[in-house]
C-alpha atoms as a PDB file:
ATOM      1  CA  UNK A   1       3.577   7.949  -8.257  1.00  0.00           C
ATOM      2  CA  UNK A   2       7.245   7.218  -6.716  1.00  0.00           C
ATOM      3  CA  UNK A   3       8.688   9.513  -9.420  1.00  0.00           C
ATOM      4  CA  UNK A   4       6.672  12.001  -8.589  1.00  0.00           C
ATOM      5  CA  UNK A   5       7.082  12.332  -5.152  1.00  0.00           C
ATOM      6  CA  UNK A   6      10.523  12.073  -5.684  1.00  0.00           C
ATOM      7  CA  UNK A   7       9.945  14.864  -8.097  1.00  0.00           C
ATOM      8  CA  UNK A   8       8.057  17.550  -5.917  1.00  0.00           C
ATOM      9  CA  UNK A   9      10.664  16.527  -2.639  1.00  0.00           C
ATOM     10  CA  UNK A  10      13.749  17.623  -4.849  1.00  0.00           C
ATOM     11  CA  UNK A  11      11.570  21.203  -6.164  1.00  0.00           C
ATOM     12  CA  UNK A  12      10.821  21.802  -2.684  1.00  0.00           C
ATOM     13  CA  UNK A  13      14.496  21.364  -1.575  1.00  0.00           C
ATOM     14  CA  UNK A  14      16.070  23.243  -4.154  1.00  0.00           C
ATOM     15  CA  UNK A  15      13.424  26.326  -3.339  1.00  0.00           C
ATOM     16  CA  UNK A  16      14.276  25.909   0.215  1.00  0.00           C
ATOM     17  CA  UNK A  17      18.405  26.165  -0.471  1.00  0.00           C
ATOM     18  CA  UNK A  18      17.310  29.360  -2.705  1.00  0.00           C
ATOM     19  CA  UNK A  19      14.981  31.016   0.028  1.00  0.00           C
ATOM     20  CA  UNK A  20      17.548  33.368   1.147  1.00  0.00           C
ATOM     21  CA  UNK A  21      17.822  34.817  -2.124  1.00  0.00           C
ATOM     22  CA  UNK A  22      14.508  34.531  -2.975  1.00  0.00           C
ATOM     23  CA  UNK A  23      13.575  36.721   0.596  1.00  0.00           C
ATOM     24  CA  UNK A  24      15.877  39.639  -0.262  1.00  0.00           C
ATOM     25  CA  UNK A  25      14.761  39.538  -4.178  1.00  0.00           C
ATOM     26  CA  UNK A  26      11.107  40.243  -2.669  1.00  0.00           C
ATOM     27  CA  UNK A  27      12.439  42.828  -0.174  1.00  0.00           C
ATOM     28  CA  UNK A  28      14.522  44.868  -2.903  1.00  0.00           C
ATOM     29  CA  UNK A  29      10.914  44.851  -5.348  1.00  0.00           C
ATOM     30  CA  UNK A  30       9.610  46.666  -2.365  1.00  0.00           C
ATOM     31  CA  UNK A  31       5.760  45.934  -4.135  1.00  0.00           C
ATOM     32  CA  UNK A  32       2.467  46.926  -2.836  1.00  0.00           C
ATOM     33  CA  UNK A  33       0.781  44.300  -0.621  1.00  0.00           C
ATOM     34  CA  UNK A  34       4.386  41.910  -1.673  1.00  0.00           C
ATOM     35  CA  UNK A  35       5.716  43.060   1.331  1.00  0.00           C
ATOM     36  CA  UNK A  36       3.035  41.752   3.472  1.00  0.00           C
ATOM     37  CA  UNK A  37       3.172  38.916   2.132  1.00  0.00           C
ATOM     38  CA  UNK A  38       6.798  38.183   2.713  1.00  0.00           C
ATOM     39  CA  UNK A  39       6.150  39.335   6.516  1.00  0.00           C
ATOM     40  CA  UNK A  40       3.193  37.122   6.894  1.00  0.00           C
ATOM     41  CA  UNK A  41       5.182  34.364   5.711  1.00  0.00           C
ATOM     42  CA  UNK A  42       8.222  35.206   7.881  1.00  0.00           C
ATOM     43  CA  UNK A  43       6.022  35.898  11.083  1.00  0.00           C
ATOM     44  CA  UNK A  44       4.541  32.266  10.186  1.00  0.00           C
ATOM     45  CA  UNK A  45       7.831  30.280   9.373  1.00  0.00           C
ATOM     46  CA  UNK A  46       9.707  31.750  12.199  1.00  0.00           C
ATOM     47  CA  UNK A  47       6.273  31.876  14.638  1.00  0.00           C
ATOM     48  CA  UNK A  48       6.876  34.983  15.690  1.00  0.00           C
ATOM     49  CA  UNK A  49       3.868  35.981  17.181  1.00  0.00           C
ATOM     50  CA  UNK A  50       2.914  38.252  19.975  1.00  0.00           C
ATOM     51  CA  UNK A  51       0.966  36.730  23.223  1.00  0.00           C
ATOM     52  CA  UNK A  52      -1.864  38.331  22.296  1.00  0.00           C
ATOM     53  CA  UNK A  53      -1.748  36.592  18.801  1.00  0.00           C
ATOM     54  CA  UNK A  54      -1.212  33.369  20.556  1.00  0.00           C
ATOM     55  CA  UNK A  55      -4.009  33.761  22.360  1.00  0.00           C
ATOM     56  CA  UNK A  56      -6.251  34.342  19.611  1.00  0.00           C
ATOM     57  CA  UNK A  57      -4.622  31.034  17.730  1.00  0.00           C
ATOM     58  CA  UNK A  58      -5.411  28.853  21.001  1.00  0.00           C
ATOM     59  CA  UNK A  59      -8.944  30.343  21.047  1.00  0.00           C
ATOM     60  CA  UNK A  60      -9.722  29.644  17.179  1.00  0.00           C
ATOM     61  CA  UNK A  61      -8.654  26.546  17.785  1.00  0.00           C
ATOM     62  CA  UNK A  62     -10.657  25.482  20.365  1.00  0.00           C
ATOM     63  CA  UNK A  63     -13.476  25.553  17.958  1.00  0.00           C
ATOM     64  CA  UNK A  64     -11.500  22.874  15.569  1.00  0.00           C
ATOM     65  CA  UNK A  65     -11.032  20.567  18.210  1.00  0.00           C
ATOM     66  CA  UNK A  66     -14.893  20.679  19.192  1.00  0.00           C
ATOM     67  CA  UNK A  67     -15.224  20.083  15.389  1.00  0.00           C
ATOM     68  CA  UNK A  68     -13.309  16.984  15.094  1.00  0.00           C
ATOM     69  CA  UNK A  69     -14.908  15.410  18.331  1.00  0.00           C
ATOM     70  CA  UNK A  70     -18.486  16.371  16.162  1.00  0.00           C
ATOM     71  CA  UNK A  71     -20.415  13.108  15.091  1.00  0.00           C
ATOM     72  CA  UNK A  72     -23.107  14.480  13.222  1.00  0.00           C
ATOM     73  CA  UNK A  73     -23.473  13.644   9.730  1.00  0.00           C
ATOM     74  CA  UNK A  74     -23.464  16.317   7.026  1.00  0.00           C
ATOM     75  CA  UNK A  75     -25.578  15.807   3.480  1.00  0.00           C
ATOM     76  CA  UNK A  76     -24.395  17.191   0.397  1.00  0.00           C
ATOM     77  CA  UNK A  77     -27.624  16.369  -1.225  1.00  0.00           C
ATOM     78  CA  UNK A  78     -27.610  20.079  -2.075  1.00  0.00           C
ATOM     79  CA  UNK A  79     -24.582  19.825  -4.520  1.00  0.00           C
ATOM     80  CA  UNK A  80     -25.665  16.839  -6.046  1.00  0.00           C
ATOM     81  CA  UNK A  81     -23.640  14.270  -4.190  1.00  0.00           C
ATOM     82  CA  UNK A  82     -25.280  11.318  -2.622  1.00  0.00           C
ATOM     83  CA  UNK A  83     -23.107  11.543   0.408  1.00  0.00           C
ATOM     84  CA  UNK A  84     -23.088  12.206   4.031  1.00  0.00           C
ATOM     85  CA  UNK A  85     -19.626  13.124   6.001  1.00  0.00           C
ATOM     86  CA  UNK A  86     -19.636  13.544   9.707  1.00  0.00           C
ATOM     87  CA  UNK A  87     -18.863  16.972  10.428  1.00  0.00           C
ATOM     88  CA  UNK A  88     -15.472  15.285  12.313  1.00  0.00           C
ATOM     89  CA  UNK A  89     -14.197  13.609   8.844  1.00  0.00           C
ATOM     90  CA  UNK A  90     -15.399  16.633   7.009  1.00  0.00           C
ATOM     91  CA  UNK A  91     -12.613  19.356   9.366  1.00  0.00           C
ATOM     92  CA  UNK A  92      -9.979  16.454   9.180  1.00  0.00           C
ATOM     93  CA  UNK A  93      -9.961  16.415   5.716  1.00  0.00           C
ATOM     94  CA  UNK A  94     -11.173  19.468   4.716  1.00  0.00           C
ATOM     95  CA  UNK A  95     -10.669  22.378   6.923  1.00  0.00           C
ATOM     96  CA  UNK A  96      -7.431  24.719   6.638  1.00  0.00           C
ATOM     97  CA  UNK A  97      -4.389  23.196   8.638  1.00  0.00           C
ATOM     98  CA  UNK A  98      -3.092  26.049  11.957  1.00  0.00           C
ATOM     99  CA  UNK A  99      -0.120  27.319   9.887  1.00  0.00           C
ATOM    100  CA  UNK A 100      -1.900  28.172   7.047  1.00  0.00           C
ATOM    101  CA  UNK A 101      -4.973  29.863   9.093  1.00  0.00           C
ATOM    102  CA  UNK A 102      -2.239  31.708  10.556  1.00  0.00           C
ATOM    103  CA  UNK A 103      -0.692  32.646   7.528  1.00  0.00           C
ATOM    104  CA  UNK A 104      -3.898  34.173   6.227  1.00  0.00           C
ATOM    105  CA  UNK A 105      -4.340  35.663  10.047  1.00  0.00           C
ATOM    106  CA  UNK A 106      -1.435  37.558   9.174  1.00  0.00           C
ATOM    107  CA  UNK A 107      -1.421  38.571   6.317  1.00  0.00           C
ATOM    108  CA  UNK A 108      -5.239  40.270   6.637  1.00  0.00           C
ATOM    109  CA  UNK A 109      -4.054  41.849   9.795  1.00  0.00           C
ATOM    110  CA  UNK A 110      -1.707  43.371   8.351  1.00  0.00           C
ATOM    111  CA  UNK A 111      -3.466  45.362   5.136  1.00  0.00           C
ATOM    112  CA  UNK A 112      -5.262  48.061   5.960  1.00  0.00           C
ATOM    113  CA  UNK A 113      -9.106  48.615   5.283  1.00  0.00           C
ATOM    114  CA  UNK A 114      -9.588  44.924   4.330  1.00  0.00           C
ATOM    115  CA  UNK A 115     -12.847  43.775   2.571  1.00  0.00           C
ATOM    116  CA  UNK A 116     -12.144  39.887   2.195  1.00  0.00           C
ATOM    117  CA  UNK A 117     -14.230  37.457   0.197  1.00  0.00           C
ATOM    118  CA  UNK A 118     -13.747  33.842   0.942  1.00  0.00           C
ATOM    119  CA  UNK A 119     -15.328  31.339  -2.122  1.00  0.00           C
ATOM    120  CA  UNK A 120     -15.746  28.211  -0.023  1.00  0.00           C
ATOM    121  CA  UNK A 121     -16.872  28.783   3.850  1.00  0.00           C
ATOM    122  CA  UNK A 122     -17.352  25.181   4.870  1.00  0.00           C
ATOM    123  CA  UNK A 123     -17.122  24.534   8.679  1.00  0.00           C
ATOM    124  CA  UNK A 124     -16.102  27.903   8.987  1.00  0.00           C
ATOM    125  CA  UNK A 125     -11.948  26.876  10.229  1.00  0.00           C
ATOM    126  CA  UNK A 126     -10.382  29.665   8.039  1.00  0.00           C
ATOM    127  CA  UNK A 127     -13.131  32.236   8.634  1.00  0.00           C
ATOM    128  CA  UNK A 128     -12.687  31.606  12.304  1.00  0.00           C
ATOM    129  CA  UNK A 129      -9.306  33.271  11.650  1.00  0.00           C
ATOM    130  CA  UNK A 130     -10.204  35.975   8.883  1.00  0.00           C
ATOM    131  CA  UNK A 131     -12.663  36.780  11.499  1.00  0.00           C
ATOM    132  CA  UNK A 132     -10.425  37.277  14.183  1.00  0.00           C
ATOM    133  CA  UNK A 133      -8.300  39.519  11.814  1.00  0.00           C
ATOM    134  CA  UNK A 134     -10.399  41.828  11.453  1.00  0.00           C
ATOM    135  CA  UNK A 135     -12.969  42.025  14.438  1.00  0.00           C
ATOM    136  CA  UNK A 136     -10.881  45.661  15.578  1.00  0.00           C
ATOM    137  CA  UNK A 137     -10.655  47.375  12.746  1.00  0.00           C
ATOM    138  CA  UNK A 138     -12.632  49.953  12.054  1.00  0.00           C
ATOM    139  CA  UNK A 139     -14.088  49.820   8.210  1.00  0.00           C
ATOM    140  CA  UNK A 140     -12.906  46.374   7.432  1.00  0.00           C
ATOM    141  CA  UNK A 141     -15.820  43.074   6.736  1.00  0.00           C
ATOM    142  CA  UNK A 142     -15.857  39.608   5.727  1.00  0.00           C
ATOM    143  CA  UNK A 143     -18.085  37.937   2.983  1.00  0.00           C
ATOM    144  CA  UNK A 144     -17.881  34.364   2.920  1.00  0.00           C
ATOM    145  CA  UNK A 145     -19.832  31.944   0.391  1.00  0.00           C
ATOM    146  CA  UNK A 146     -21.254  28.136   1.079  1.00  0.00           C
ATOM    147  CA  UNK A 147     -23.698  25.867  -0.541  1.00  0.00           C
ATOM    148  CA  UNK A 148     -24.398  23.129   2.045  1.00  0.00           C
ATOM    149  CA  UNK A 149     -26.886  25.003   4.251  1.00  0.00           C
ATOM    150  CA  UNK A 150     -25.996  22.389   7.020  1.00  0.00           C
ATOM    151  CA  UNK A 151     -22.346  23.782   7.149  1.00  0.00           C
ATOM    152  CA  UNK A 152     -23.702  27.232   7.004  1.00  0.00           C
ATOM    153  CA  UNK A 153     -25.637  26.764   9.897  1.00  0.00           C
ATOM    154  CA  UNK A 154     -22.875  25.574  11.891  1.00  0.00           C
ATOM    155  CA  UNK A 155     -20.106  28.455  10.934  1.00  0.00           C
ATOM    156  CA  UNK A 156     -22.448  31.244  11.230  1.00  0.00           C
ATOM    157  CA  UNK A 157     -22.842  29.968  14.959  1.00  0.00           C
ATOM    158  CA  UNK A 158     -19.386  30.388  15.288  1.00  0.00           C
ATOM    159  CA  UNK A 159     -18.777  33.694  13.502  1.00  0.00           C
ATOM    160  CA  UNK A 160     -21.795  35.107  15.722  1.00  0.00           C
ATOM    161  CA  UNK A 161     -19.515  34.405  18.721  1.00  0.00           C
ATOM    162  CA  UNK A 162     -16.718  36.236  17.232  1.00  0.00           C
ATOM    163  CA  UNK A 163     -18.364  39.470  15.662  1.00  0.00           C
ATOM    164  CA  UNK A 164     -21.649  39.170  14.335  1.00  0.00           C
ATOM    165  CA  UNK A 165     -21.408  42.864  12.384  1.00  0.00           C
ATOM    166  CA  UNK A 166     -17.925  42.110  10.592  1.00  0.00           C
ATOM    167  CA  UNK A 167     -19.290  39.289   8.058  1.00  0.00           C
ATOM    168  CA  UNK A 168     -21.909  38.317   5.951  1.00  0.00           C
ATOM    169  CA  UNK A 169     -22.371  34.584   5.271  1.00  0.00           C
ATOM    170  CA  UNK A 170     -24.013  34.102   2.154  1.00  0.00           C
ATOM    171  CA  UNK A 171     -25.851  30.771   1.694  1.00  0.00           C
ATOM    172  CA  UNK A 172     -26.752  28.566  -1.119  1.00  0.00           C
ATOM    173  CA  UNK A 173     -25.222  26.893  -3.898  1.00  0.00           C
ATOM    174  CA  UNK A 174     -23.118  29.075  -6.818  1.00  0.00           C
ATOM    175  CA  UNK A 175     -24.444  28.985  -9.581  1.00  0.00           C
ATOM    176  CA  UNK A 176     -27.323  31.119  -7.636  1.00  0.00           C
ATOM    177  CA  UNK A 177     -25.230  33.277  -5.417  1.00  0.00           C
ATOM    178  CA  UNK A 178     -22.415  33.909  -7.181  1.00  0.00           C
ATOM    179  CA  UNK A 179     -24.652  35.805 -10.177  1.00  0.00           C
ATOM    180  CA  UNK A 180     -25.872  38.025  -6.891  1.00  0.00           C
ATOM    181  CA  UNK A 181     -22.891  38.737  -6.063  1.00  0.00           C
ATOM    182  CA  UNK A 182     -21.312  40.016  -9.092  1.00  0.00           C
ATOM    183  CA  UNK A 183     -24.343  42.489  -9.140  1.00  0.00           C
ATOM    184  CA  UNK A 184     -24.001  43.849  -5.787  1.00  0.00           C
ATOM    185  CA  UNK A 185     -21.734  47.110  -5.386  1.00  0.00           C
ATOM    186  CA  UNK A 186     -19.809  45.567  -2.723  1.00  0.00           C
ATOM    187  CA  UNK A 187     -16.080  45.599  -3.512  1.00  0.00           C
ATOM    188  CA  UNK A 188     -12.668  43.333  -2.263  1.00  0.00           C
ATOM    189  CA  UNK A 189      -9.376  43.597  -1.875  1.00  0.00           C
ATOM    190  CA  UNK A 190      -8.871  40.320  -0.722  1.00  0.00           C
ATOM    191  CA  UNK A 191     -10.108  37.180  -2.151  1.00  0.00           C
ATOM    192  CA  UNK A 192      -9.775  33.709  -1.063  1.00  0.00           C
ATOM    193  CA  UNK A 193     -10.692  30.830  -3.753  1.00  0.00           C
ATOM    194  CA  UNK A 194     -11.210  27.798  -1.292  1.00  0.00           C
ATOM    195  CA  UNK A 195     -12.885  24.409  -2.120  1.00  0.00           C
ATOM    196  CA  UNK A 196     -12.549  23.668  -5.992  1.00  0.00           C
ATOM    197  CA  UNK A 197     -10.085  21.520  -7.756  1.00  0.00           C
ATOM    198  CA  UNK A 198     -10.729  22.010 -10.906  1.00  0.00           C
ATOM    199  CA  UNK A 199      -9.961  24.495 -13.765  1.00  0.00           C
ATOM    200  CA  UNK A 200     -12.949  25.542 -15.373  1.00  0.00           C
ATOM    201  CA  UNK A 201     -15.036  26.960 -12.198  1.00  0.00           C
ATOM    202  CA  UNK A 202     -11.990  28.371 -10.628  1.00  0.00           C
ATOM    203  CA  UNK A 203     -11.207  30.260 -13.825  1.00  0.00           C
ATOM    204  CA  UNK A 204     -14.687  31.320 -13.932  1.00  0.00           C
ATOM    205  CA  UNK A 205     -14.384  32.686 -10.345  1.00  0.00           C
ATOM    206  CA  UNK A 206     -11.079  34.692 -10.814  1.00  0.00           C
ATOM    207  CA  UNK A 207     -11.879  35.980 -14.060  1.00  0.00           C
ATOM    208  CA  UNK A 208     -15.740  37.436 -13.515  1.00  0.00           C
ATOM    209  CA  UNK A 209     -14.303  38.685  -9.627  1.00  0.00           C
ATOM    210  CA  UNK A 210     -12.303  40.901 -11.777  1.00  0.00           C
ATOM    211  CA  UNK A 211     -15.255  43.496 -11.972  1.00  0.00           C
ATOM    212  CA  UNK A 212     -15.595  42.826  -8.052  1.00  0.00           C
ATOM    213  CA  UNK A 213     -11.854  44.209  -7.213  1.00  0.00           C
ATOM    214  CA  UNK A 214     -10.381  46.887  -5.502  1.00  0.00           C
ATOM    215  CA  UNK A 215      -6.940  47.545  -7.417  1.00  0.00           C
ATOM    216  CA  UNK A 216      -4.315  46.370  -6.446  1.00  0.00           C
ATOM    217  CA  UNK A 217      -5.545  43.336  -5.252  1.00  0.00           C
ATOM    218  CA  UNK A 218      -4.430  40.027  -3.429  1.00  0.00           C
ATOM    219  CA  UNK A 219      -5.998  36.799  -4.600  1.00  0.00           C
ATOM    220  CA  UNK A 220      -4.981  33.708  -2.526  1.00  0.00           C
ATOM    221  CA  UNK A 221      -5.700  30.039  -4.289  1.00  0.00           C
ATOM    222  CA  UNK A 222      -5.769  26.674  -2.173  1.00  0.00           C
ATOM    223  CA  UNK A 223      -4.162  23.565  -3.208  1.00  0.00           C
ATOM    224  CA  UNK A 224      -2.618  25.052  -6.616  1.00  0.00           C
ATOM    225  CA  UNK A 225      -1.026  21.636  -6.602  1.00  0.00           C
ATOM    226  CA  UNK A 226      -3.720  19.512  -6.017  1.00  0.00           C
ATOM    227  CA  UNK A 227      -3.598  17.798  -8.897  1.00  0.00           C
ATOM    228  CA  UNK A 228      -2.880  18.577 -13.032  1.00  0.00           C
ATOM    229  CA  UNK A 229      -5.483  20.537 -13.625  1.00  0.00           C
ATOM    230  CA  UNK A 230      -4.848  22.986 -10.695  1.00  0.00           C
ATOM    231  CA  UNK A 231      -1.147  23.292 -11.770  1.00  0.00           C
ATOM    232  CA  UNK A 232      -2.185  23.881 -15.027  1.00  0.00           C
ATOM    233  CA  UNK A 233      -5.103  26.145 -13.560  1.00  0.00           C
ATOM    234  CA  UNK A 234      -2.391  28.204 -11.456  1.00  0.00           C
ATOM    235  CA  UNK A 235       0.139  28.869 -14.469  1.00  0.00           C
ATOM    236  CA  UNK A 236      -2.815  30.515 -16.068  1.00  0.00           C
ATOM    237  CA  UNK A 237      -3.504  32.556 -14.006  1.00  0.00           C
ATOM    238  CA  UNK A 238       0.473  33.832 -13.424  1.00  0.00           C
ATOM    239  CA  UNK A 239      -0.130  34.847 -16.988  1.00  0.00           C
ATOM    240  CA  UNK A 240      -2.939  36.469 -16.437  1.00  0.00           C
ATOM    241  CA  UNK A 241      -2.166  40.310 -17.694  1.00  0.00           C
ATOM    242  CA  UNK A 242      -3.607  41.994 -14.668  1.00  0.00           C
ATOM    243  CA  UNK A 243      -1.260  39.753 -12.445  1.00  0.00           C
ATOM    244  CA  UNK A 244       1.439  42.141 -11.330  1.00  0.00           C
ATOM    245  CA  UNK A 245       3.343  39.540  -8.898  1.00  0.00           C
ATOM    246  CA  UNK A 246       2.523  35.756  -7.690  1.00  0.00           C
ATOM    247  CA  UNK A 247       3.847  33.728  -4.940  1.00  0.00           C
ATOM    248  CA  UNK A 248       3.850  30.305  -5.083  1.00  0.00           C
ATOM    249  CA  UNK A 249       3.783  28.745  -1.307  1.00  0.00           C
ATOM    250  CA  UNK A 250       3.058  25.127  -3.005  1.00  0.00           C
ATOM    251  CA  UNK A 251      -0.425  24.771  -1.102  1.00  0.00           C
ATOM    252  CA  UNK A 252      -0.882  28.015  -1.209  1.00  0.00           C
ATOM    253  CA  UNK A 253      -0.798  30.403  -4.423  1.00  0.00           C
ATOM    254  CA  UNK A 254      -1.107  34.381  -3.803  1.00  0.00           C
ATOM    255  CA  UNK A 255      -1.557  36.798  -6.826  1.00  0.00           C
ATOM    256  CA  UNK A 256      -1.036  40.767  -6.798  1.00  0.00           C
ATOM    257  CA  UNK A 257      -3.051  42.125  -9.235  1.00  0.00           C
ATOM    258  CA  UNK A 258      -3.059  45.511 -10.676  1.00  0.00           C
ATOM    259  CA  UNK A 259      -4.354  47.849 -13.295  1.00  0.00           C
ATOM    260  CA  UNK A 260      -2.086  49.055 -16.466  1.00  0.00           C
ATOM    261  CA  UNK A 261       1.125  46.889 -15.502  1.00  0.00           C
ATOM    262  CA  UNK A 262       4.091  49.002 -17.394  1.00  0.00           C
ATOM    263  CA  UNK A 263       6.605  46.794 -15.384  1.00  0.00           C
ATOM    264  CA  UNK A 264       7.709  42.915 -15.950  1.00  0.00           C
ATOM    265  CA  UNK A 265       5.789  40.334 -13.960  1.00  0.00           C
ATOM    266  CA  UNK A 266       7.676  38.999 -11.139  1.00  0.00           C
ATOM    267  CA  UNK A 267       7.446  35.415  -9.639  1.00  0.00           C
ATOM    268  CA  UNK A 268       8.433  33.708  -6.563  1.00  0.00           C
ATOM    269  CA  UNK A 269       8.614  30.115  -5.318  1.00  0.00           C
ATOM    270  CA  UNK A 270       8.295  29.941  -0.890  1.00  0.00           C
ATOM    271  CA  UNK A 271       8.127  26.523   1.050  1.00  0.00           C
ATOM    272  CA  UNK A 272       6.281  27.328   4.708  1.00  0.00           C
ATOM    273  CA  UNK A 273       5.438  23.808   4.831  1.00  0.00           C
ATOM    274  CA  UNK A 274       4.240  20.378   3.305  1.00  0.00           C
ATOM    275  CA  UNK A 275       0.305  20.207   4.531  1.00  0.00           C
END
């Protein structure tokens, strides 16, 4: 365990000494949907955000710290589990940290005609964001998926105070919904896998949401080095032939993907920050 830590400290630092580089070899590609990428990431790193922006942040916010004061006790019955989490423990140790909701903020603000689908709503912390991203603009919408119905419950109150005609929250476990989906005509141009650790159902996710894309298309992954399996998981997908460009953000893993690639796959390695 000492070796490894050791290990990932020593890969962050040397991709932090070759971020310079690495910024103006993503700048000179000059790739769809890279570039706003990089400037999400800058605007994030270098929190340069306008008041306005700020604003929004403190507001979305708000609603995580009434979430961690939240006793109540959450079943996940549904899935399976024989456990109950208070809906406090469950945002602590589940729910997207600021910078990264920020990142995401960003980056969906700044594509145009967004139609995001998030695998993994939970308390509703990163939606509260996506939300906010796209509440002003004109044809853009939000499709989120959760299967406890208690934590459905409590982020559809939330999104309701936000916009209730930018989202649809769709309820219920997977292996149910996710069939549904597939069949609907509904398209997306940006995905966010949330919520799984492991490699066979996040495989299963990115590979049948293929028929579900608008090309090109940005597909973010959480926690790509959660453990083995998801680093394992995440260099599959890089390979993946429809996978134009990746990022690699260490928590975070973004994917461009694009129809009849005729040009050599680029990768990148970013560091906004260790949680």
């Amino acid at each position: 365990m000492f070796l490894s830590k050791i290990k990932k400290h020593l890969s962050l630092l040397t991709i932090r000494i070759k971020e310079k580089k690495t910024i103006q070899n993503i700048s000179n590609e000059n790739g769809l949907y890279l570039n706003n990428i990089l400037e999400a990431f800058l605007k994030t790193k270098k929190n340069q955000f306008s008041k306005n922006e700020i604003l929004i942040f403190e507001t979305c916010e708000l609603y995580r710290k009434s979430l961690l004061k939240n006793e109540k006790m959450i079943s996940y019955k549904e899935l399976g589990l024989e456990k109950n989490l208070s809906v406090k423990n469950i945002c602590r140790e589940a729910a997207a940290s600021k910078i990264w909701c920020q990142f995401l903020f960003s980056l969906i603000q700044s594509v145009k005609k967004t139609q995001v689908l998030e695998l993994g709503t939970n308390l509703g912390v990163s939606g509260t964001y996506i939300l906010n991203a796209i509440k002003d603009k004109e044809d853009d919408c939000f499709t989120t998926m959760e299967g406890v119905s208690e934590l459905c419950k409590m982020a559809d109150k939330q999104f309701k105070k936000i916009n209730q005609e930018k989202y649809h929250l769709i309820k219920g476990l997977y292996t149910e919904t996710f069939p549904i989906l597939l069949k609907q005509k509904k398209k997306f141009n940006i995905v966010f896998i949330d919520g799984d650790h492991k490699k066979k159902p996040t495989l299963h996710y990115f590979y049948n949401l293929k028929q579900k894309l608008i090309y090109p298309t940005i597909i973010i992954f959480d926690d790509i080095n959660w453990n083995d399996e998801m680093i394992e998981t995440w260099d599959v997908i890089k390979k993946d032939p429809n996978v134009i460009y990746s990022v690699d953000l260490f928590k975070l893993g973004v994917v461009i993907l694009k129809k009849n690639i005729v040009k050599q796959k680029k990768h990148y390695n970013l560091h906004l920050t260790y949680s």
